[in-house]
Protein backbone atom coordinates (compact mmCIF):
# COMPACT_ATOMS: atom_id res chain seq x y z
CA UNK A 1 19.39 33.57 -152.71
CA UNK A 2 21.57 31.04 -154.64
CA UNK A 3 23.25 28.00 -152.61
CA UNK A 4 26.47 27.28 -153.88
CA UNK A 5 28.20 24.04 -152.66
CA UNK A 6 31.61 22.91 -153.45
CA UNK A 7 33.03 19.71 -152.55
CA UNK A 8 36.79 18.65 -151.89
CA UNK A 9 37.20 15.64 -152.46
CA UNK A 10 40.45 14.47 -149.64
CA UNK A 11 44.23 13.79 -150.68
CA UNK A 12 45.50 10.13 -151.12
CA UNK A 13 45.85 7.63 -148.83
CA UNK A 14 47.82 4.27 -148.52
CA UNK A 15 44.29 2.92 -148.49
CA UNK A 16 43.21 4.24 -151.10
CA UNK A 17 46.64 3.71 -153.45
CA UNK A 18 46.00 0.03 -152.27
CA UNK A 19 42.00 0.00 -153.20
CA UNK A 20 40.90 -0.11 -149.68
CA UNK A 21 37.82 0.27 -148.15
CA UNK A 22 38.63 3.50 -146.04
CA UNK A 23 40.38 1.97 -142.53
CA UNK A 24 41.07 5.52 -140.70
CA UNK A 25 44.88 5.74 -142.42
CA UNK A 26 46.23 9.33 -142.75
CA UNK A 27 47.06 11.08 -146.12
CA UNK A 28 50.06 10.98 -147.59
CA UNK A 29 53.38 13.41 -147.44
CA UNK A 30 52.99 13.96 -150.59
CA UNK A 31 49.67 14.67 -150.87
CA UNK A 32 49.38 16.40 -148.01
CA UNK A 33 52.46 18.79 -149.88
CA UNK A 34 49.27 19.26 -152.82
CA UNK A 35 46.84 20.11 -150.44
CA UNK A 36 48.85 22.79 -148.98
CA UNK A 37 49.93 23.98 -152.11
CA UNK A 38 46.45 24.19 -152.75
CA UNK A 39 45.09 26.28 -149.77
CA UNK A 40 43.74 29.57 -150.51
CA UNK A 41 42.98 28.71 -153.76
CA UNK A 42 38.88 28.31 -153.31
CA UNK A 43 36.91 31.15 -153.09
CA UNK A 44 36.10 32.03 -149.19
CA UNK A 45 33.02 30.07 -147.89
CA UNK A 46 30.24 31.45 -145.26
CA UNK A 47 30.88 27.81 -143.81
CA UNK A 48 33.10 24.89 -144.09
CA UNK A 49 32.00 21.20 -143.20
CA UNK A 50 33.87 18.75 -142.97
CA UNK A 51 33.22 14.34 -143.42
CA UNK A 52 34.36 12.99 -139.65
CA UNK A 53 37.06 10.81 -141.52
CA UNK A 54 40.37 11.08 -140.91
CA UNK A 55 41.83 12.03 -144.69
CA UNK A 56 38.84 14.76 -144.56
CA UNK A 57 40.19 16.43 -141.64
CA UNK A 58 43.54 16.23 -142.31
CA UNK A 59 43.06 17.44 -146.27
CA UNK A 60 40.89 20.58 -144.67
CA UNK A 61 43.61 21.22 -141.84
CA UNK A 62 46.28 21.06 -145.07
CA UNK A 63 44.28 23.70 -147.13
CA UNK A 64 43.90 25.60 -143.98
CA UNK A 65 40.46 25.35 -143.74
CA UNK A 66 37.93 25.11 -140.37
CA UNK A 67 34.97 23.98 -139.76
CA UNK A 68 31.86 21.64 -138.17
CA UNK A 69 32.48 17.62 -138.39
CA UNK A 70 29.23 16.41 -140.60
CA UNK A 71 28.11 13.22 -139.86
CA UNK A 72 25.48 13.41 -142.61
CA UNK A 73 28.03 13.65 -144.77
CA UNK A 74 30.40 10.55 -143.85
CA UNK A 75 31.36 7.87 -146.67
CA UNK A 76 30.03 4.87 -146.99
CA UNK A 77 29.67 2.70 -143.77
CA UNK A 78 30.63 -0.60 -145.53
CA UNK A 79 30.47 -2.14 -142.35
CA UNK A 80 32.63 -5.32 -141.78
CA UNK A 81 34.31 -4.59 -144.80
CA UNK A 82 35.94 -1.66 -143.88
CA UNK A 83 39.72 -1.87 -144.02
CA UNK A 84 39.43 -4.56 -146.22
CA UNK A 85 40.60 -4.50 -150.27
CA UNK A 86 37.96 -5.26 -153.06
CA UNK A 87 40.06 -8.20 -154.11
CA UNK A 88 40.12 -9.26 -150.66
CA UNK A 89 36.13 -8.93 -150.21
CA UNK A 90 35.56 -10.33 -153.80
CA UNK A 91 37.66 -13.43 -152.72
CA UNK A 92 35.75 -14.02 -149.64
CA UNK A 93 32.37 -13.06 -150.41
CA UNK A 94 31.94 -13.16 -154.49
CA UNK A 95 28.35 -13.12 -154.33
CA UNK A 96 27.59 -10.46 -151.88
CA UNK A 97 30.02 -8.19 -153.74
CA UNK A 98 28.61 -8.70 -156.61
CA UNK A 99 24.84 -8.29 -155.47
CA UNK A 100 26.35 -5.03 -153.50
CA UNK A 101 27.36 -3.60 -156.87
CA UNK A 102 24.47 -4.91 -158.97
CA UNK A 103 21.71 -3.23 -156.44
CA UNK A 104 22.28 0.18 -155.02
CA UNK A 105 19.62 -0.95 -152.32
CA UNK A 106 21.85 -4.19 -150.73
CA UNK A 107 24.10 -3.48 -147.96
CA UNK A 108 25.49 -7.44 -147.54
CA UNK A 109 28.42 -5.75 -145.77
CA UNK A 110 26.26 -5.03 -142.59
CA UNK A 111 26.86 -1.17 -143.42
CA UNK A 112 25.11 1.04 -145.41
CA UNK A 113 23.20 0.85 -148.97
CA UNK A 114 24.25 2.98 -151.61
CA UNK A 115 20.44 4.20 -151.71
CA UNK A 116 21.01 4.85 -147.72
CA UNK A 117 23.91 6.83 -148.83
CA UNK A 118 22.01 8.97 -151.35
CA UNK A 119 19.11 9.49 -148.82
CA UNK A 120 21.35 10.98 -146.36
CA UNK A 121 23.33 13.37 -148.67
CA UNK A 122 20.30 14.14 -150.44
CA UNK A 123 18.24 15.04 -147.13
CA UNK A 124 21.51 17.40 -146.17
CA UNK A 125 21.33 19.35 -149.55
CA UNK A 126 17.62 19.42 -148.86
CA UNK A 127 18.72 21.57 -144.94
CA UNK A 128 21.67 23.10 -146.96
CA UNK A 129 22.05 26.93 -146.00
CA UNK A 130 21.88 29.85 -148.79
CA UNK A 131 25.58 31.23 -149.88
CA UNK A 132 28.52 29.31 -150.25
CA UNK A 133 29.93 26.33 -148.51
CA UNK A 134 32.71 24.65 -148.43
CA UNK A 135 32.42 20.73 -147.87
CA UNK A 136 35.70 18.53 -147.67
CA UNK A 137 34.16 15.37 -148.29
CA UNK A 138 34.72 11.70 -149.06
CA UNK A 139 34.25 10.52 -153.11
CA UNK A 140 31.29 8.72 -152.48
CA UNK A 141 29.63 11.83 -150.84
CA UNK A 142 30.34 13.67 -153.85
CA UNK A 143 28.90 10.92 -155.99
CA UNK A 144 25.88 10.39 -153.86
CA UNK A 145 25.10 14.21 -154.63
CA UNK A 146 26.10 14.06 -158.09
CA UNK A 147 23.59 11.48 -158.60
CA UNK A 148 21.02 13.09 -156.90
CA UNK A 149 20.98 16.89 -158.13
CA UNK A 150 21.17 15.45 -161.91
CA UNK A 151 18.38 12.55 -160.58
CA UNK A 152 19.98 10.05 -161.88
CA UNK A 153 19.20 6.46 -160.94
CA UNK A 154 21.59 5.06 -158.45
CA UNK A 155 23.32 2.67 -160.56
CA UNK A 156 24.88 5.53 -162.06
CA UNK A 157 26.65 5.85 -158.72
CA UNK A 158 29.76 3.25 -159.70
CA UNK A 159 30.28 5.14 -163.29
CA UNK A 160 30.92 8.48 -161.71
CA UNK A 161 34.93 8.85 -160.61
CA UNK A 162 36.13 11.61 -158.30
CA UNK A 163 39.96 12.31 -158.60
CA UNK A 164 41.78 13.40 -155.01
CA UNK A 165 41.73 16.87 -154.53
CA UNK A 166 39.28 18.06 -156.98
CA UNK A 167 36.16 20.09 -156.60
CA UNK A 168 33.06 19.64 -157.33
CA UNK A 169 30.57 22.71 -157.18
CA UNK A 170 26.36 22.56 -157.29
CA UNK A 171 24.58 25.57 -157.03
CA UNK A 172 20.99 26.30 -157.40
CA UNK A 173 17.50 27.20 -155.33
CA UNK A 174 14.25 25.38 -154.31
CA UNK A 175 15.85 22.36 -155.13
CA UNK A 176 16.98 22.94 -158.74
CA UNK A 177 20.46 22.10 -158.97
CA UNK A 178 23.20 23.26 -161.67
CA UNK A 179 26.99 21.07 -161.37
CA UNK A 180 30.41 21.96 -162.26
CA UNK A 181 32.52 19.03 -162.44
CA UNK A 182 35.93 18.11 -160.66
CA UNK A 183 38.14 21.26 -161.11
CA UNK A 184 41.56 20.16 -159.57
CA UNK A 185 42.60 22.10 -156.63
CA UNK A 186 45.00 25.02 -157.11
CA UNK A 187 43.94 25.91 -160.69
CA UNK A 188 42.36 28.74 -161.66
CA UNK A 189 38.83 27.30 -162.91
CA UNK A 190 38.56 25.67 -159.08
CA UNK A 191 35.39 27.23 -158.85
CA UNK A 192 34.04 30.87 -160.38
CA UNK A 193 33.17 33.81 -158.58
CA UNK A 194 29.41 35.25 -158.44
């Protein structure tokens, strides 16, 4: 049997509109008025799961979906960076940024690599049930599995983007993956049906 994965990427937040690493803050009114515009517009899962941060679970609650926190499937753990703005970290520590973007391996931040990142998403695809499920899940989640269903190296990681409120759909068996890029939410061509 074919697994089919989609992937949600969440609604905005002020952290993101200000280039943020993620700090916890909620989504926005307005994009929480997408997301609900949005709901019941995916095709009905066998399961939903859910990245334990707080725009995922408030994106899922706004398209009126349920399911299991993943903590395989968290963002990035950019450890003391978190909160923090690019420009801010790129002020204070131009090196280590720079090294952190250069090799997907570093993790100068005290967090996690890139690499770590792909290992993790790549080992839950590996557990991933058959049928179809839903996953409302942070950018760099998507990208991590992007990267690894099309085995691409990991520097490819920082060229993929992953507008709010898209999805993002693999499917495939014994580890062969085929991708359908970033359908925005509400449309139509979201995701096909078998």
């Amino acid at each position: 049997m074919t697994s089919r994965v989609t992937f949600v990427s969440p609604a905005t937040s002020s952290s993101l509109r200000q280039a943020r690493f993620d700090d916890g803050a909620s989504i926005d009114a307005g994009a929480a008025a997408q997301a609900h515009a949005a709901a019941g517009t995916l095709p009905s899962p066998a399961r939903v799961v859910i990245s334990p941060t707080a725009r995922c679970r408030e994106t899922a609650a706004a398209l009126g979906l349920r399911g299991a926190e993943t903590a395989r499937l968290s963002g990035l753990d950019v450890g003391r960076w978190r909160g923090l703005s690019l420009a801010e970290v790129g002020a204070a520590e131009p090196e280590e940024v720079d090294r952190w973007l250069a090799d997907p391996a570093s993790a100068p931040h005290g967090g996690e690599s890139v690499e770590d990142l792909r290992v993790r998403v790549a080992l839950w695809l590996a557990e991933a049930a058959e049928g179809r499920t839903l996953a409302v899940v942070e950018p760099e989640v998507v990208r991590a599995a992007v990267t690894h269903v099309l085995q691409m190296p990991a520097a490819a990681f920082w060229r993929l983007d992953v507008p709010p409120l898209t999805a993002t759909t693999i499917s495939g068996r014994s580890g062969r993956w085929n991708l359908r890029l970033g359908h925005p939410l509400g449309s139509a061509a979201a995701e096909p049906e078998d």
